[in-house]
C-alpha atoms as a PDB file:
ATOM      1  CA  UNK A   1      -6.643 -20.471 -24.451  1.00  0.00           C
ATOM      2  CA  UNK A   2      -8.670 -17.954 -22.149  1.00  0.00           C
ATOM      3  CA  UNK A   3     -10.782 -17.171 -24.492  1.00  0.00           C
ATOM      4  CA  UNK A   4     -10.652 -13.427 -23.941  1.00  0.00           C
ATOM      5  CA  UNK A   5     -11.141 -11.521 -27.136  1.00  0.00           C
ATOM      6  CA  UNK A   6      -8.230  -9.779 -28.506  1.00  0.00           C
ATOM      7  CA  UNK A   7      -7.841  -6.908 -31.195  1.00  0.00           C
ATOM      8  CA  UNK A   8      -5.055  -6.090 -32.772  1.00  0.00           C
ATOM      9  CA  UNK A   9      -5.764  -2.437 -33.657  1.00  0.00           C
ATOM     10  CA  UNK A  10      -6.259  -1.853 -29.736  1.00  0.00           C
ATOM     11  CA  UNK A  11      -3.562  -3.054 -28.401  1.00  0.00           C
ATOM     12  CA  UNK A  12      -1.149  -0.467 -27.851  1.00  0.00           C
ATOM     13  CA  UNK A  13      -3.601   1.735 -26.081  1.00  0.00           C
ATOM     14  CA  UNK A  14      -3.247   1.545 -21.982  1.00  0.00           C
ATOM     15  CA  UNK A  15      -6.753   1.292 -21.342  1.00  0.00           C
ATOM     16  CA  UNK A  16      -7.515  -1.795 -24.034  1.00  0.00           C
ATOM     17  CA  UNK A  17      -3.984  -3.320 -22.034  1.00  0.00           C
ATOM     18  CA  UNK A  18      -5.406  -2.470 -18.372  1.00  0.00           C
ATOM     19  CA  UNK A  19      -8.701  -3.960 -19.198  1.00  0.00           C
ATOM     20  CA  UNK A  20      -7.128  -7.460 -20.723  1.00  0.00           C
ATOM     21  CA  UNK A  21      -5.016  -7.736 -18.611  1.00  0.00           C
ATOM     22  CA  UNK A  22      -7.398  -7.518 -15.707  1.00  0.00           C
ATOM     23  CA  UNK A  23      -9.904 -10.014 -17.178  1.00  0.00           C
ATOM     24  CA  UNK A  24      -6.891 -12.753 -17.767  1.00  0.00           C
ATOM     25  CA  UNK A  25      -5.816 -11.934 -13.960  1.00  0.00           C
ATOM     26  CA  UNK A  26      -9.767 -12.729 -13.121  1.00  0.00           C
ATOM     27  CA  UNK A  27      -9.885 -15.677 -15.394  1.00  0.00           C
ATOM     28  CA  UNK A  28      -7.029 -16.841 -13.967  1.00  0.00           C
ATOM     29  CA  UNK A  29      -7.863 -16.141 -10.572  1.00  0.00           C
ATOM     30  CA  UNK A  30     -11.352 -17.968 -11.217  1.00  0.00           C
ATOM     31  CA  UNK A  31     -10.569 -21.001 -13.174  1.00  0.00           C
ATOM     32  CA  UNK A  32      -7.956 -21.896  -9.718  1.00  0.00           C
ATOM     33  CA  UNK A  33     -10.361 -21.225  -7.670  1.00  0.00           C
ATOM     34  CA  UNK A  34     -12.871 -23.769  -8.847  1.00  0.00           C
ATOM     35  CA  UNK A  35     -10.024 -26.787  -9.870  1.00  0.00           C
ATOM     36  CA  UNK A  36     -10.380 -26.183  -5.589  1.00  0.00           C
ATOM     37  CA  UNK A  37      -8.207 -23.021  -5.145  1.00  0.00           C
ATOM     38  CA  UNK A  38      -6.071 -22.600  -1.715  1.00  0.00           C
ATOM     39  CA  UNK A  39      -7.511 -23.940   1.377  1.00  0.00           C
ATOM     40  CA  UNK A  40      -9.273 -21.560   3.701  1.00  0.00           C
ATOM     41  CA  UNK A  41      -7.086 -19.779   6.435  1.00  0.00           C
ATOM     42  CA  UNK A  42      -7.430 -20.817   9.871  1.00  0.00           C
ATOM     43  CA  UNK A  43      -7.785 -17.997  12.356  1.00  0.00           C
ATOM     44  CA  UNK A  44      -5.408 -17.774  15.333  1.00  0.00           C
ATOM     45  CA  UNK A  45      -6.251 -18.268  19.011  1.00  0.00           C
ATOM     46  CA  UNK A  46      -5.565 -14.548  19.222  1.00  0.00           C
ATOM     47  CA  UNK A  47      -7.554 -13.197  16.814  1.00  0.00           C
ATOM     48  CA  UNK A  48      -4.282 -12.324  14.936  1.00  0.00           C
ATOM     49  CA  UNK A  49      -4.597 -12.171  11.195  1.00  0.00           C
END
């Protein structure tokens, strides 16, 4: 479905699991962003964030 590559023989290893899951996070993250994402914050009067 995300289309990230996957190999078996790798998968137990922290580093292959790290990296995956950080590129589905960014896929994710991406593919929200452009069906239009969440709308811009507006800044307060105060300059409070």
């Amino acid at each position: 479905m995300a289309g990230i590559p996957f190999s078996q023989s790798q998968a137990h290893s922290a580093l292959y699991g790290a990296t995956r899951t950080a590129e589905l996070f960014c896929t994710i993250v991406n593919r929200w962003r452009n069906l239009g994402g969440w709308p811009p914050t507006l800044a307060s009067k105060s300059g409070d964030f």
